[in-house]
C-alpha atoms as a PDB file:
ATOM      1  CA  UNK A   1     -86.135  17.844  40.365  1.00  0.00           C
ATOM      2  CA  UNK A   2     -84.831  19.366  43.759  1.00  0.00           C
ATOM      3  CA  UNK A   3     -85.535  16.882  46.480  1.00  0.00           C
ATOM      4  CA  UNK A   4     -82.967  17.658  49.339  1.00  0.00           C
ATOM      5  CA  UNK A   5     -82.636  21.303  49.611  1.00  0.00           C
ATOM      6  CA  UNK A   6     -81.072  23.392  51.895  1.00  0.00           C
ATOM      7  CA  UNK A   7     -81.660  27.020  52.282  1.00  0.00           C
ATOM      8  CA  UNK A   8     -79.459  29.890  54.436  1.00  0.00           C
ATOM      9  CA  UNK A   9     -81.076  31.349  57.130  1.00  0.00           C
ATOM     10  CA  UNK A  10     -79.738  34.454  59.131  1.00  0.00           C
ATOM     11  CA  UNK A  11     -82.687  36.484  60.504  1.00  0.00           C
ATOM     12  CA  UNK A  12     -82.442  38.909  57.716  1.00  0.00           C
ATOM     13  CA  UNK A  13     -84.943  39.254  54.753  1.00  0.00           C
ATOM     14  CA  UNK A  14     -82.581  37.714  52.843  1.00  0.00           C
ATOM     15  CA  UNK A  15     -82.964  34.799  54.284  1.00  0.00           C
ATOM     16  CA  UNK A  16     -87.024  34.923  54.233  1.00  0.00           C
ATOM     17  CA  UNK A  17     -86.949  35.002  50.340  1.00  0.00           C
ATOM     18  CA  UNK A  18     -84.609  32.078  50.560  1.00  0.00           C
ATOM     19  CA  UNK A  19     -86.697  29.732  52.368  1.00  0.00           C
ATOM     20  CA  UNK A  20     -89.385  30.823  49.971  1.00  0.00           C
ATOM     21  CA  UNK A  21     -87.752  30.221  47.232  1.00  0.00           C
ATOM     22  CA  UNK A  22     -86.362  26.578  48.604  1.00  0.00           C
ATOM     23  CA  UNK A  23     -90.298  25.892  49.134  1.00  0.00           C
ATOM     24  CA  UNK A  24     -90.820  26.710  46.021  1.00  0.00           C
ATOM     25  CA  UNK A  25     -88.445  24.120  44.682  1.00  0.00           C
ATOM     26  CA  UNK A  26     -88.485  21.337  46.585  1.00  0.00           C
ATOM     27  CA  UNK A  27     -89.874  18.748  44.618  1.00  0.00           C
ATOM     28  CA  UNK A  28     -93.248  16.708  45.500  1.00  0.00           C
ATOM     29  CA  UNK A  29     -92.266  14.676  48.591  1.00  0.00           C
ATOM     30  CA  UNK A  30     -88.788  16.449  48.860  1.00  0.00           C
ATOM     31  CA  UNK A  31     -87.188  17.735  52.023  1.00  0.00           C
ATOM     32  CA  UNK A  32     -86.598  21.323  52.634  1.00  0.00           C
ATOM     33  CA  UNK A  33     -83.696  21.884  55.330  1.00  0.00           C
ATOM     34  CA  UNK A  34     -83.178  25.370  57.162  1.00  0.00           C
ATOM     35  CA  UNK A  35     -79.272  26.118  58.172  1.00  0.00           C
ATOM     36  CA  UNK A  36     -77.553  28.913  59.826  1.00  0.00           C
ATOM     37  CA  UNK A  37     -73.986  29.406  60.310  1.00  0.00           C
ATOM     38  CA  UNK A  38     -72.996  31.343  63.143  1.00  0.00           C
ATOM     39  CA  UNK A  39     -69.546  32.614  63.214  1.00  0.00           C
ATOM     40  CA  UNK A  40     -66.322  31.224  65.371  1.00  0.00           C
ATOM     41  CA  UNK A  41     -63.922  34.341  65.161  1.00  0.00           C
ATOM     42  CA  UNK A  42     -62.830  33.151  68.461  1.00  0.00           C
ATOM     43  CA  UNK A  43     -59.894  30.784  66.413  1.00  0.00           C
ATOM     44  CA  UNK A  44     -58.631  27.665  67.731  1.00  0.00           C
ATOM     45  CA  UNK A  45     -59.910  26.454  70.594  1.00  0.00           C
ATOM     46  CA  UNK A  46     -61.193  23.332  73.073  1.00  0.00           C
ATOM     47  CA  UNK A  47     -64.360  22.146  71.104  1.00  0.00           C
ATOM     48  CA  UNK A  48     -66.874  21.229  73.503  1.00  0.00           C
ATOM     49  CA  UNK A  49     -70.426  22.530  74.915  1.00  0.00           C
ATOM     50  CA  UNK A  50     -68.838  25.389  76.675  1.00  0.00           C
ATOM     51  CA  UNK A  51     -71.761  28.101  77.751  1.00  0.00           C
ATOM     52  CA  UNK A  52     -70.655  30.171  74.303  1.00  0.00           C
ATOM     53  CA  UNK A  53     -70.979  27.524  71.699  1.00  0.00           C
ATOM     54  CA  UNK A  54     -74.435  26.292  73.808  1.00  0.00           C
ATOM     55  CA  UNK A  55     -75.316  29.707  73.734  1.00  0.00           C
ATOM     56  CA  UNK A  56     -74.942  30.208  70.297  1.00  0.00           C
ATOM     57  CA  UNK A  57     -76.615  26.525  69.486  1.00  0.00           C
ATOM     58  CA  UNK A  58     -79.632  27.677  71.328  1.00  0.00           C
ATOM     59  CA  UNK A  59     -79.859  31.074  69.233  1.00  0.00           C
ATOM     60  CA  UNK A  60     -79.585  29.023  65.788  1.00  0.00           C
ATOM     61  CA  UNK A  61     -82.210  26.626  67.264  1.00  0.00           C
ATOM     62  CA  UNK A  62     -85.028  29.153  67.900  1.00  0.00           C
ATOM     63  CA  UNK A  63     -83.854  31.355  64.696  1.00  0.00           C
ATOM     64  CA  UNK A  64     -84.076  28.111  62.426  1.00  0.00           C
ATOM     65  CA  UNK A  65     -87.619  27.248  64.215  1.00  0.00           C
ATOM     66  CA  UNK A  66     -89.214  30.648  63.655  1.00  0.00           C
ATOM     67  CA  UNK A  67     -88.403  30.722  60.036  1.00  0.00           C
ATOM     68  CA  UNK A  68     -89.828  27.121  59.865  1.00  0.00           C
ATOM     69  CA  UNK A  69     -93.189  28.618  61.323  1.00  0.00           C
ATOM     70  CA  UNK A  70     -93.200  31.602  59.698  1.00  0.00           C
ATOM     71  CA  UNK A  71     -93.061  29.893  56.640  1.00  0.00           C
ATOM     72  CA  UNK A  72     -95.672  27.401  57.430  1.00  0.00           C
ATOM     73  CA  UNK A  73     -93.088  24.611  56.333  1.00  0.00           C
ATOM     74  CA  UNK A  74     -92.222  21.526  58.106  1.00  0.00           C
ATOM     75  CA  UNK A  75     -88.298  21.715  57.438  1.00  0.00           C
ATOM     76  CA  UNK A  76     -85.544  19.602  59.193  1.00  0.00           C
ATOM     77  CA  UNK A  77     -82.921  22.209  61.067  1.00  0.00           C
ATOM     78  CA  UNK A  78     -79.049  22.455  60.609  1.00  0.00           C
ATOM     79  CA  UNK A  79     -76.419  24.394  62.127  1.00  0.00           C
ATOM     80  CA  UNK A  80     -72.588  24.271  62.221  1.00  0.00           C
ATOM     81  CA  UNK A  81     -70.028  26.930  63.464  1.00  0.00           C
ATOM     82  CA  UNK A  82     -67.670  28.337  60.957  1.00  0.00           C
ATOM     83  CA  UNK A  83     -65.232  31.003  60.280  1.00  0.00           C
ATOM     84  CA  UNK A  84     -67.057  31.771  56.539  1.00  0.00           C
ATOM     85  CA  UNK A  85     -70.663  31.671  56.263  1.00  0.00           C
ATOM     86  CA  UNK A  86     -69.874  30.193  52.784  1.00  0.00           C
ATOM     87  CA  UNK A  87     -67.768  27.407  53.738  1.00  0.00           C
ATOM     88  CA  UNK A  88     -69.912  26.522  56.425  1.00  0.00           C
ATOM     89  CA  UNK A  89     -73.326  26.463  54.311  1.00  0.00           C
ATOM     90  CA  UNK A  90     -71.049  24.179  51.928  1.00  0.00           C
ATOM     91  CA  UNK A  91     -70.127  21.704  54.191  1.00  0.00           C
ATOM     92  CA  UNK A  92     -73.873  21.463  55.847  1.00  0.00           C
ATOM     93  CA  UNK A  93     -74.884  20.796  52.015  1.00  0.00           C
ATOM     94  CA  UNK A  94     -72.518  18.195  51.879  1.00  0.00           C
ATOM     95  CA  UNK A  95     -72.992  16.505  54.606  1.00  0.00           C
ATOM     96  CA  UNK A  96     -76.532  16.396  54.056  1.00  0.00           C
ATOM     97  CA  UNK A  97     -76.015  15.925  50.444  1.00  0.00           C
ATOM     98  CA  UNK A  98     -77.935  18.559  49.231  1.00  0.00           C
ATOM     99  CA  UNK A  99     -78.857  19.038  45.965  1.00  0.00           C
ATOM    100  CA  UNK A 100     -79.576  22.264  46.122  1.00  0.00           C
ATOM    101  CA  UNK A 101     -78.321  25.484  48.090  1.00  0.00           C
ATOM    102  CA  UNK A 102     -80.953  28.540  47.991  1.00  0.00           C
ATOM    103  CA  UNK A 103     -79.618  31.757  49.491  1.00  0.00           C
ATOM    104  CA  UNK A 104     -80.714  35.158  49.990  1.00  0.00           C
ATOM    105  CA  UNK A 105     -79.822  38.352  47.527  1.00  0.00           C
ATOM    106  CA  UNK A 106     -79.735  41.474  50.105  1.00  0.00           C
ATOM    107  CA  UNK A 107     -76.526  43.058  50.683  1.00  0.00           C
ATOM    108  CA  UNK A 108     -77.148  42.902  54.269  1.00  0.00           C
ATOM    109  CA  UNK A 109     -78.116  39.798  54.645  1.00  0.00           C
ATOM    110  CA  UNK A 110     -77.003  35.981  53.820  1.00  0.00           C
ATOM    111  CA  UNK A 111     -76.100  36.976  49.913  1.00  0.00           C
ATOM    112  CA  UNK A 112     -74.018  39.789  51.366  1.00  0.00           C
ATOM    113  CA  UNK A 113     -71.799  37.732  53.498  1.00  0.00           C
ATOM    114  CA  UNK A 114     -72.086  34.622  50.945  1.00  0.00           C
ATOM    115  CA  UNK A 115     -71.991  36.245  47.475  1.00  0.00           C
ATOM    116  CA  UNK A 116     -70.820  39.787  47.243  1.00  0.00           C
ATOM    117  CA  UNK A 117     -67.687  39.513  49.000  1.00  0.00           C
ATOM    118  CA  UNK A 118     -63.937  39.254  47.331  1.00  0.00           C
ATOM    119  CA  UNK A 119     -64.644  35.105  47.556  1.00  0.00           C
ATOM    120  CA  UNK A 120     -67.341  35.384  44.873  1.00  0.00           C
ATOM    121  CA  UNK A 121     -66.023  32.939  42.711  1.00  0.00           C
ATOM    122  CA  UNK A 122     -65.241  30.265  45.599  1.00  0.00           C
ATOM    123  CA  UNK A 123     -68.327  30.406  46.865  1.00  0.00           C
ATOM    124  CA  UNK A 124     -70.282  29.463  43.781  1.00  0.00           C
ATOM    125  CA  UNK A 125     -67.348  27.081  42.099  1.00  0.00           C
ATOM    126  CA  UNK A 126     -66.812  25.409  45.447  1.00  0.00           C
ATOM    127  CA  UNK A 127     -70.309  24.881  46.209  1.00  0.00           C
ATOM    128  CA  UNK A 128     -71.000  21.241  46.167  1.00  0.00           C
ATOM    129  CA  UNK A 129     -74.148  21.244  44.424  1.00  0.00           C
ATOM    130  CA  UNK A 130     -76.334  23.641  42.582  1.00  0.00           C
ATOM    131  CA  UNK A 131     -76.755  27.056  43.900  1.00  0.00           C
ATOM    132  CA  UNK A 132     -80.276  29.300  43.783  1.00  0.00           C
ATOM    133  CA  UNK A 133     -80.326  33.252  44.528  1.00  0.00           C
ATOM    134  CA  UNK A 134     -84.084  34.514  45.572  1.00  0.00           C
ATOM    135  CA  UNK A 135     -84.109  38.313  44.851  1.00  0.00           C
ATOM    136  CA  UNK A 136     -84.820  40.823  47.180  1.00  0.00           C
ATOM    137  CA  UNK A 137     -88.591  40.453  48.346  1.00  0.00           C
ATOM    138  CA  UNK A 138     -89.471  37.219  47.304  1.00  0.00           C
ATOM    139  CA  UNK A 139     -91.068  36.169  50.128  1.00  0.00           C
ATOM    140  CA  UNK A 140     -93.709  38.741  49.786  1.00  0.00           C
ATOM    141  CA  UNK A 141     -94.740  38.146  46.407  1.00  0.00           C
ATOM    142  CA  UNK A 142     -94.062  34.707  45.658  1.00  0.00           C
ATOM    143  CA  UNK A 143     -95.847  32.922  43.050  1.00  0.00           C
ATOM    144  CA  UNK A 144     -95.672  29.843  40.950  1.00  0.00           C
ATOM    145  CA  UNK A 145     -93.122  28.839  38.015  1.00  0.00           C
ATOM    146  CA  UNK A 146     -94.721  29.527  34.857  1.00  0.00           C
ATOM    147  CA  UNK A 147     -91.782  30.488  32.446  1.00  0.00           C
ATOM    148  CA  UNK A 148     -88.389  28.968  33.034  1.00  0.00           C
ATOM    149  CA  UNK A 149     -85.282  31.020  31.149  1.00  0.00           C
ATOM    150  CA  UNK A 150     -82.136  29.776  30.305  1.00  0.00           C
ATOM    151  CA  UNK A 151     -78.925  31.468  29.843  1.00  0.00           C
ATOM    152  CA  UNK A 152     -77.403  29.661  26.587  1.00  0.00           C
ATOM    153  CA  UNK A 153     -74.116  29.438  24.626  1.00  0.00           C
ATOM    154  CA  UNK A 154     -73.654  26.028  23.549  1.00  0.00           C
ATOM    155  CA  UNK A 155     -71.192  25.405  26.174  1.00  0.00           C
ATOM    156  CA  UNK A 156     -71.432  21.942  27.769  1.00  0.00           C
ATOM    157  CA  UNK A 157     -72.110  23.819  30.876  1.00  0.00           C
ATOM    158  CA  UNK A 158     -74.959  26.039  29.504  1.00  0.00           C
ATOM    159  CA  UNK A 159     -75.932  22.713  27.801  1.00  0.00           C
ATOM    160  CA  UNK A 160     -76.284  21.197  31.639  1.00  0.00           C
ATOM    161  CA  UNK A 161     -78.476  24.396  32.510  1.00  0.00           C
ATOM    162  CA  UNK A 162     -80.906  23.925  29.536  1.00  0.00           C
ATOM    163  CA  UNK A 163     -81.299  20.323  30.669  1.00  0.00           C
ATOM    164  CA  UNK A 164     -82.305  21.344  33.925  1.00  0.00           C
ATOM    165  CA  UNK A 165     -84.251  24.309  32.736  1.00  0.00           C
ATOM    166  CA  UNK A 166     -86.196  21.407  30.400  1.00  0.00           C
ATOM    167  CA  UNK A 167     -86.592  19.263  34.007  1.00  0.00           C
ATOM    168  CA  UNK A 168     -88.095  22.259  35.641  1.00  0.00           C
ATOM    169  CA  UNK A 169     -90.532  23.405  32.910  1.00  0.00           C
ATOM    170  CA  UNK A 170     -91.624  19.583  32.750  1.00  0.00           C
ATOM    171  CA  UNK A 171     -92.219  19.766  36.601  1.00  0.00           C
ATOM    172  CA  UNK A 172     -94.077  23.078  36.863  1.00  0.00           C
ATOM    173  CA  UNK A 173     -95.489  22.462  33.447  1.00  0.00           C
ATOM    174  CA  UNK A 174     -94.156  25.982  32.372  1.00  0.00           C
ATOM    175  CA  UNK A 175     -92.698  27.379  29.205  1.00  0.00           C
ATOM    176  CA  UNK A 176     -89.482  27.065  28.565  1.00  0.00           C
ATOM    177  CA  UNK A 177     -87.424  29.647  26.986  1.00  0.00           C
ATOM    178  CA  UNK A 178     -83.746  30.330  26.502  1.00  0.00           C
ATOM    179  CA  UNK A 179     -81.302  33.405  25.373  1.00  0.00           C
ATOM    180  CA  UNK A 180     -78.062  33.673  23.952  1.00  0.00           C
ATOM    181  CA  UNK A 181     -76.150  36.787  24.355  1.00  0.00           C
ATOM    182  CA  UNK A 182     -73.337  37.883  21.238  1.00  0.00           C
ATOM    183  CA  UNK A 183     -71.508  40.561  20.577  1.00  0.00           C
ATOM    184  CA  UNK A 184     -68.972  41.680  17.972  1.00  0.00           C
ATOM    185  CA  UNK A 185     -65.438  39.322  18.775  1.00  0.00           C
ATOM    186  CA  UNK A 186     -62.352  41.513  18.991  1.00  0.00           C
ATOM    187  CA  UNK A 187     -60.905  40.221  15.936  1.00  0.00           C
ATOM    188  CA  UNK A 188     -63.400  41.857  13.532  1.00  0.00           C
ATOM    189  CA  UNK A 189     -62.447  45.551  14.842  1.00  0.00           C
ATOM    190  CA  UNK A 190     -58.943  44.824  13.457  1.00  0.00           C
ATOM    191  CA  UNK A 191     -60.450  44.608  10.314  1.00  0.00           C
ATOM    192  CA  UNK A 192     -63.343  47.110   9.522  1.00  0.00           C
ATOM    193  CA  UNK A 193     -63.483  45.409   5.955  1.00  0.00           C
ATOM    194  CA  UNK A 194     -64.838  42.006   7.543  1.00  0.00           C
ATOM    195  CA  UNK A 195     -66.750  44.256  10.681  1.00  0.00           C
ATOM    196  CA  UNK A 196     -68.298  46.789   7.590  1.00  0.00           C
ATOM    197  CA  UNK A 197     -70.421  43.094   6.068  1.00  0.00           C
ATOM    198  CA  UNK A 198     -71.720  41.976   9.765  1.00  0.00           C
ATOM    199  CA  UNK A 199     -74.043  43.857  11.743  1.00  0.00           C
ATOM    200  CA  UNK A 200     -75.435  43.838  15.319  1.00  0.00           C
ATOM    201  CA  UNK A 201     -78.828  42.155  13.345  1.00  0.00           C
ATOM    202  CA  UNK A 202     -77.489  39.335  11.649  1.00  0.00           C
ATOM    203  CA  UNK A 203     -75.587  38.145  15.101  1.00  0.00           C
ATOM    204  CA  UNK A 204     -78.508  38.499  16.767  1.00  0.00           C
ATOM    205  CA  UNK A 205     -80.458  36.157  14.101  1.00  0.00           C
ATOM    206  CA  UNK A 206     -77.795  34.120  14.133  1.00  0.00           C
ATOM    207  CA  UNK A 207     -78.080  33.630  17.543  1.00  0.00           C
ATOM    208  CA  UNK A 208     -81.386  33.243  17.715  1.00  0.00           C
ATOM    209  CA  UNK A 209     -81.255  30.582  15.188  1.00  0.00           C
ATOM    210  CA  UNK A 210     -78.716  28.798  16.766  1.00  0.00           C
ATOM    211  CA  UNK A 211     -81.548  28.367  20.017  1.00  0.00           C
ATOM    212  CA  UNK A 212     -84.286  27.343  18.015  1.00  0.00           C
ATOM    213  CA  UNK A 213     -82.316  24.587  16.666  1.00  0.00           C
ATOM    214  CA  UNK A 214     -82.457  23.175  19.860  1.00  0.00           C
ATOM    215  CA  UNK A 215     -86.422  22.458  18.866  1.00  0.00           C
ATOM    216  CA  UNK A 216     -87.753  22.336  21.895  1.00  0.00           C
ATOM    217  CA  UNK A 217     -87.833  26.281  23.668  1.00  0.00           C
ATOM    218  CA  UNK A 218     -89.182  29.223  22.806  1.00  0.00           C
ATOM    219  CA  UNK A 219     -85.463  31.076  21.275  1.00  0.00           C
ATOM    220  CA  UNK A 220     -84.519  34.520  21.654  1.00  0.00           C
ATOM    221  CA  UNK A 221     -81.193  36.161  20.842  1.00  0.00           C
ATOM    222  CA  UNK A 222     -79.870  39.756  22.388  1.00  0.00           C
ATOM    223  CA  UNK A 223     -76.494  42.060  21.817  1.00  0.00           C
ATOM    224  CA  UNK A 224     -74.685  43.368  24.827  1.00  0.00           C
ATOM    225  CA  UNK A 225     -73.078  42.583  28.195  1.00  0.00           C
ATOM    226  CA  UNK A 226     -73.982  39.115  29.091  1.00  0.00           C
ATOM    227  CA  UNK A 227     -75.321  39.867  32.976  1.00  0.00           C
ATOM    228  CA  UNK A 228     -77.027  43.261  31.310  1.00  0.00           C
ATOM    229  CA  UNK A 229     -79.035  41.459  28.982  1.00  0.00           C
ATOM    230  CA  UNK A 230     -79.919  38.297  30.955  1.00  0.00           C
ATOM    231  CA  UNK A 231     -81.279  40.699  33.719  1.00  0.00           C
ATOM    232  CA  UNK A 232     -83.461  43.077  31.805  1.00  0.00           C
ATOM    233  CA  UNK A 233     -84.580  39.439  29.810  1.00  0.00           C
ATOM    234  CA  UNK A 234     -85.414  38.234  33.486  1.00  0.00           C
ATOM    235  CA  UNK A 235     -88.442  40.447  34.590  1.00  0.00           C
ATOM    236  CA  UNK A 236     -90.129  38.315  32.098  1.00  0.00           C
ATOM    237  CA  UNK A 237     -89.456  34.970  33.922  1.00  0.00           C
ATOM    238  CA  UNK A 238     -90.083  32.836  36.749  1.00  0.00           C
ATOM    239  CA  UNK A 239     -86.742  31.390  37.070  1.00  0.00           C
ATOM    240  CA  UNK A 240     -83.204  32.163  34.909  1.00  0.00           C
ATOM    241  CA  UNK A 241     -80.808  29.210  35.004  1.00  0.00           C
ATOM    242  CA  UNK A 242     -77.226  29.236  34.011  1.00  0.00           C
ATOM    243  CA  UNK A 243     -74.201  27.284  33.887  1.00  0.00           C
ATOM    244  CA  UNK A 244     -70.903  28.336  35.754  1.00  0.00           C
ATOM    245  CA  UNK A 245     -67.993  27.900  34.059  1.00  0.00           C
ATOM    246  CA  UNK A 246     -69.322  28.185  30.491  1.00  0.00           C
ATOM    247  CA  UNK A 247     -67.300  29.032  27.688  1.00  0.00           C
ATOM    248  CA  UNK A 248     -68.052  32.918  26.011  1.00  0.00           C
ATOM    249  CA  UNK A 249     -71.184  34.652  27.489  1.00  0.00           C
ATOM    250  CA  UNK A 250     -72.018  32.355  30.113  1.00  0.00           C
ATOM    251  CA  UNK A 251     -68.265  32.344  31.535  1.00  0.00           C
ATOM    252  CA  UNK A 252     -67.889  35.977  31.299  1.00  0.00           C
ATOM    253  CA  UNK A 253     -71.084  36.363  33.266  1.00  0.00           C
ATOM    254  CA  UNK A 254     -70.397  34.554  36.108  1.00  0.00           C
ATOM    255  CA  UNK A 255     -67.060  35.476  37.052  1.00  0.00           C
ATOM    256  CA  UNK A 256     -66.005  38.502  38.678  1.00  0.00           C
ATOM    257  CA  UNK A 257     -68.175  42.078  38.843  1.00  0.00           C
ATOM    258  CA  UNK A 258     -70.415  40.721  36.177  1.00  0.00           C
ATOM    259  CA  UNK A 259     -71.501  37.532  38.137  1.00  0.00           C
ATOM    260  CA  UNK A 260     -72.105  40.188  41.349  1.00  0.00           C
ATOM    261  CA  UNK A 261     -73.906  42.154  38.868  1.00  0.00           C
ATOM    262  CA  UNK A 262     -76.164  39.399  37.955  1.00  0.00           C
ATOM    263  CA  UNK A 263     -76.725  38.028  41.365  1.00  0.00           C
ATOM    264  CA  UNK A 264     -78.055  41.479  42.291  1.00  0.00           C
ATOM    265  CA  UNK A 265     -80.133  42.974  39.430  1.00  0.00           C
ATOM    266  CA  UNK A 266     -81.866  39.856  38.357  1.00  0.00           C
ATOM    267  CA  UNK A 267     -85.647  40.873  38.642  1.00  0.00           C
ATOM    268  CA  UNK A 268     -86.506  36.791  39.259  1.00  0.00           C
ATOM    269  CA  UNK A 269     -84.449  33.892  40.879  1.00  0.00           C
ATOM    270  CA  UNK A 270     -81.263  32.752  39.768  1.00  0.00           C
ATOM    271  CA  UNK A 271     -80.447  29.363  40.001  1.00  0.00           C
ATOM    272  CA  UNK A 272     -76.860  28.202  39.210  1.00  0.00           C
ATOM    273  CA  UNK A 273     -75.631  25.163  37.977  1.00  0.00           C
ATOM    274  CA  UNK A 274     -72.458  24.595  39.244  1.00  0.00           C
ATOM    275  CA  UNK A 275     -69.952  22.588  37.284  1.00  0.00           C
ATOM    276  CA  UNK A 276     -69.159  20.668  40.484  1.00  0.00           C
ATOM    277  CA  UNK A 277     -72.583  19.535  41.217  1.00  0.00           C
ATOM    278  CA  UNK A 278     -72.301  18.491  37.462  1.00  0.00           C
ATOM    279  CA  UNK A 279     -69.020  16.250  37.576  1.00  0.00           C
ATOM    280  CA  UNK A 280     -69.630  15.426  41.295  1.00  0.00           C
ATOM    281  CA  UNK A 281     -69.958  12.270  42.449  1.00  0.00           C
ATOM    282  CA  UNK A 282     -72.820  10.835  44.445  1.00  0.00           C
ATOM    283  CA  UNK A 283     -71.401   9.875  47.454  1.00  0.00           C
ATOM    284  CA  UNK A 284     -70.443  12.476  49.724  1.00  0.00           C
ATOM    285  CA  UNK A 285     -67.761  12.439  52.626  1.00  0.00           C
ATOM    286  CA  UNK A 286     -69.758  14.161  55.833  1.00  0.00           C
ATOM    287  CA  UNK A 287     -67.971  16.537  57.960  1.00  0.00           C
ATOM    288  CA  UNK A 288     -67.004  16.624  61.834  1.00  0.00           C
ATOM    289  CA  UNK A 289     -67.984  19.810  63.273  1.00  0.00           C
ATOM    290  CA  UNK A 290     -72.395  20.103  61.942  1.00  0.00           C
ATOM    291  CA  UNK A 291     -75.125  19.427  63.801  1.00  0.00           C
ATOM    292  CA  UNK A 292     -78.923  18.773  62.730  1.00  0.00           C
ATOM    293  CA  UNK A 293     -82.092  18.344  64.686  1.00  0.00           C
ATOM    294  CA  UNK A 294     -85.587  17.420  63.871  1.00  0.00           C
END
């Protein structure tokens, strides 16, 4: 499904367990691409190979290269300077017109900068195409994709991550599942009359139900906190996908604390569709200021 995919590297774990994860979904004859940001907090100034910016070209050279061999992958190398590691990443996958962005989930590392920072939202509504979150470790213990999960409300946006859920359990030949999250709305607590004939149960089958009509997934409903439930429901997957900017559960969950929440306590990879990389176009304007390298 993924054939141009570009994974954040930053000498940390974090980004390890990315460029796992991007190996792992780069499709058959696909092309994985390694990129590292390095930071210009030096503001404005002459643009040119002085020795600082060669220096620093140099150091994401060799960094890029060893976590090409250490990964035993032969991956094309990116770099571009940039004041935010997010906005940098962002423009390398649009230049390169990336279909996917895979990034690391320690707080130290790529994640931390990327992710987990007060530009949470930015960084995953600006991206220009989808974005995937390895979790911590990855890289030590990755396997294949046998169960693919999807986040589901019946949004157009958590319809968009069930169709590329379906594309992914097609490619790995792996079961496809999906979840939708309810809880009691606020109305019915303004009237305990209408709350007293609806329990937890009967939104839960209800929500269930609603899933299986979708015929083709294995359904499953759950009551709670959107990011609470789909992370305890993730141990039991390969790969959770969700939409961004979904309407109920699925927008709740990926804005604000809850969407940090997620990012960090989902027990398998995330992967993201964003609603740009669903209304985007396909031709992409490339940018001024990134560099690649065989």
């Amino acid at each position: 499904m993924f054939t141009k995919v570009l994974a954040g590297v930053d000498g940390h774990d974090g980004g390890r367990d990315a460029v796992a994860l991007a190996a792992q979904l780069t499709a058959r004859g696909g092309e994985v691409m390694l990129a590292h940001v390095y930071r210009d907090d030096a503001g404005p100034r002459v643009r040119g190979y002085d020795e600082h910016e060669a220096a620093e070209i140099t150091g994401s050279r060799a960094l890029l290269q060893a976590a090409s061999d250490e990964a035993g992958i032969d991956a094309r190398l990116c770099w571009t300077d940039s004041d935010s590691v997010g906005r940098g990443l962002h423009e390398l996958a649009e230049m390169e017109q990336a279909d996917l962005l895979v990034v690391g989930s320690t707080r130290r590392g790529l994640l931390g900068r990327v992710l987990l920072r007060d530009d949470t939202s930015a960084a995953l509504q600006g991206a220009p195409c989808a974005v995937a979150i390895a979790p911590a470790g990855y890289a030590a213990h990755a396997a294949g994709i046998r169960r693919v999960g999807v986040g589901y409300d019946g949004s157009p946006d958590s319809e968009h991550a069930l169709m590329a859920g379906r594309a992914l359990a097609i490619e790995y030949d792996a079961q496809l599942t999906a979840l939708e999250v309810v809880s009691f709305p606020a109305y019915l607590f303004s009237d305990p009359i209408v709350a007293d004939t609806t329990t937890i149960d009967e939104l839960v089958d209800r929500a269930r139900d609603r899933v299986g009509s979708i015929g083709d997934v294995e359904a499953h409903g759950a009551y709670g906190e959107p990011a609470e439930e789909l992370s305890v429901w993730s141990a039991s997957l390969d790969l959770l996908v969700v939409g961004s900017r979904g309407y109920g559960p699925i927008r709740r969950m990926m804005h604000g604390s809850t969407s940090r929440e997620l990012a960090r306590r989902a027990r398998c990879p995330l992967l993201v569709m964003t609603r740009t990389q669903r209304i985007a176009s396909d031709e992409m304007t490339p940018g001024s200021e990134v560099v690649t390298a065989q």
